[in-house]
C-alpha atoms as a PDB file:
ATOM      1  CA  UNK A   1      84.285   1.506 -28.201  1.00  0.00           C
ATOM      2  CA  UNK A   2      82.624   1.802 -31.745  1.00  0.00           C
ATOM      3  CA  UNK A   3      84.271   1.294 -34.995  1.00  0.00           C
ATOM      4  CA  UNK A   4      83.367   4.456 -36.311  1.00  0.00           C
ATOM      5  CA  UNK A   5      81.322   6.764 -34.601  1.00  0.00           C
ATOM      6  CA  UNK A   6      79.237   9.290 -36.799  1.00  0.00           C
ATOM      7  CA  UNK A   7      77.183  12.292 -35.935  1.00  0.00           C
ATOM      8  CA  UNK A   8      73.939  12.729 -37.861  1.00  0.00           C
ATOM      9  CA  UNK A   9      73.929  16.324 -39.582  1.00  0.00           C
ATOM     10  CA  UNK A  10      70.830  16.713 -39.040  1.00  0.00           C
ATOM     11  CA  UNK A  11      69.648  16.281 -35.531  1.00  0.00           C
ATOM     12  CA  UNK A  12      73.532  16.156 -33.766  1.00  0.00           C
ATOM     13  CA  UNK A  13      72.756  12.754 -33.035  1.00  0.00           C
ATOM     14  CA  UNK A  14      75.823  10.542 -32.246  1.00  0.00           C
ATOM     15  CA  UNK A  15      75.669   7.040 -34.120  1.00  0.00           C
ATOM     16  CA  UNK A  16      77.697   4.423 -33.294  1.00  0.00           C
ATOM     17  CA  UNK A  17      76.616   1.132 -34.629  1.00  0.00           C
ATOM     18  CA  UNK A  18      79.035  -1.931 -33.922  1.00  0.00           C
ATOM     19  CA  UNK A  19      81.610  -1.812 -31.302  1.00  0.00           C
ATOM     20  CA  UNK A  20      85.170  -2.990 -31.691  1.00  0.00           C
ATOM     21  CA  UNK A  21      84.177  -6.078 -29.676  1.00  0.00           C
ATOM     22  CA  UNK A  22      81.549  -6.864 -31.682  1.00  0.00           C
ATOM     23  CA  UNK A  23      83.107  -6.257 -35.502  1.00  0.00           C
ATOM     24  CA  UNK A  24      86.803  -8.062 -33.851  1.00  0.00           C
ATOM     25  CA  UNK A  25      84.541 -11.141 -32.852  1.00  0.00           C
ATOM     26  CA  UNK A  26      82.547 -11.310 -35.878  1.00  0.00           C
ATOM     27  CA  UNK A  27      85.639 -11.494 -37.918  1.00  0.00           C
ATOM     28  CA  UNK A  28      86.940 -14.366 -35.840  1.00  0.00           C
ATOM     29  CA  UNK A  29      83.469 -16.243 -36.319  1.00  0.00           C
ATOM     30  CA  UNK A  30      84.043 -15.623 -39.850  1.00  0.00           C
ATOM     31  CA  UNK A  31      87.298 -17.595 -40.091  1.00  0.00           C
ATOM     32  CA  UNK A  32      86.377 -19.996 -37.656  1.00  0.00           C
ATOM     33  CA  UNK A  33      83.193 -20.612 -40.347  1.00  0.00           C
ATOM     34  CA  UNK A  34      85.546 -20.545 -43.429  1.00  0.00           C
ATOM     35  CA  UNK A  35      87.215 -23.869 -42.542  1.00  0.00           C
ATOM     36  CA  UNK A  36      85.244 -25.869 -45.328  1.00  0.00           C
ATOM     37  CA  UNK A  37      84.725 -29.382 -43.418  1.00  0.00           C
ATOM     38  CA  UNK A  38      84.354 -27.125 -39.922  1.00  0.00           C
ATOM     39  CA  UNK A  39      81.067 -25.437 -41.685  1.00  0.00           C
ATOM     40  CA  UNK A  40      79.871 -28.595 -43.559  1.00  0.00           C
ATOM     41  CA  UNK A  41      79.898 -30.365 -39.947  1.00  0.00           C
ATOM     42  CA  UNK A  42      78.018 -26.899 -38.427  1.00  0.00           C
ATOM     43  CA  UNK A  43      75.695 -27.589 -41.212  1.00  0.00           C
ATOM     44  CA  UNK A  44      75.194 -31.061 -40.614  1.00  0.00           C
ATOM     45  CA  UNK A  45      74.876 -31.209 -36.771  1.00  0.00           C
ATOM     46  CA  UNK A  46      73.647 -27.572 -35.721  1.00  0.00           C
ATOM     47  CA  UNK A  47      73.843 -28.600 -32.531  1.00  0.00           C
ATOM     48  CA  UNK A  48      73.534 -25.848 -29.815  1.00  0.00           C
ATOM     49  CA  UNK A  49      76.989 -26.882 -28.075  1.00  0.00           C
ATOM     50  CA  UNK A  50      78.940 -26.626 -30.895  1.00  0.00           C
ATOM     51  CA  UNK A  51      77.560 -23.160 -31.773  1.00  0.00           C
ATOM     52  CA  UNK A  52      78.177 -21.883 -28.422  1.00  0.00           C
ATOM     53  CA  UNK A  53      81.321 -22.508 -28.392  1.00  0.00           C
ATOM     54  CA  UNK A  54      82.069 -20.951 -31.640  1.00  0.00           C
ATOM     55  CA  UNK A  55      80.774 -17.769 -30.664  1.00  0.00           C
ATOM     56  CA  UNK A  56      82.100 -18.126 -27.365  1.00  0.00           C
ATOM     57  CA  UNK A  57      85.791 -18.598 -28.660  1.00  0.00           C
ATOM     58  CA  UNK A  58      84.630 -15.871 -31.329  1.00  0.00           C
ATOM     59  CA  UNK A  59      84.355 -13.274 -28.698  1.00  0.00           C
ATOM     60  CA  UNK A  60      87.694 -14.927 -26.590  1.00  0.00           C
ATOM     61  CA  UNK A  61      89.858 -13.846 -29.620  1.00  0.00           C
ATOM     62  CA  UNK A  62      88.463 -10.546 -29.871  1.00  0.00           C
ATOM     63  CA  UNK A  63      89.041  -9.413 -26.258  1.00  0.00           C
ATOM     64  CA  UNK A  64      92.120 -11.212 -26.514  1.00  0.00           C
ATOM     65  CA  UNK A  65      92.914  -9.276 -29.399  1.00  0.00           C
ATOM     66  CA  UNK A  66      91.784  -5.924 -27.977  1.00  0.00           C
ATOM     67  CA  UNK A  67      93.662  -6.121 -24.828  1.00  0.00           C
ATOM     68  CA  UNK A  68      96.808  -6.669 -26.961  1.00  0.00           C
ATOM     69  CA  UNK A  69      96.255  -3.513 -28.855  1.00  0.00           C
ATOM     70  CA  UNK A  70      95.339  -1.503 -25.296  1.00  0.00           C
ATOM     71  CA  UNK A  71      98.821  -2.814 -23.857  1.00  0.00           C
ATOM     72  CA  UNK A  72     100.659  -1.809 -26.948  1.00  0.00           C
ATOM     73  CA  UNK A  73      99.439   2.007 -26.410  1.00  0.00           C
END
């Protein structure tokens, strides 16, 4: 579902720009990133196994985190 859906004025159009998913996971990334030595090492090494698995536990939390809310309702 998106964050915050809009309709343009003009043409009716229905925007909806980032999903829930995608603004829940980037958050996570963002946290996961703000550990000081965590980044410096990201930095550092760059490698591609480390990165996927950053975004991959980025997007974890974030369904996690959604399917909390959905059993809440």
């Amino acid at each position: 579902q998106p964050i915050s859906p809009l309709e343009n004025e003009h043409t009716g159009e229905m925007l909806f720009g980032l999903t829930k998913r995608e603004y829940f996971a980037g958050l996570a990334m963002q946290g996961i990133l703000a550990h000081e030595a965590f980044y410096e090492r990201m930095v550092n090494e760059a490698n591609d196994v480390m990165i996927k698995a950053v975004a991959k536990a980025s997007v974890k939390m974030a369904d996690v985190l959604l399917k909390e809310l959905e059993d809440e309702q």
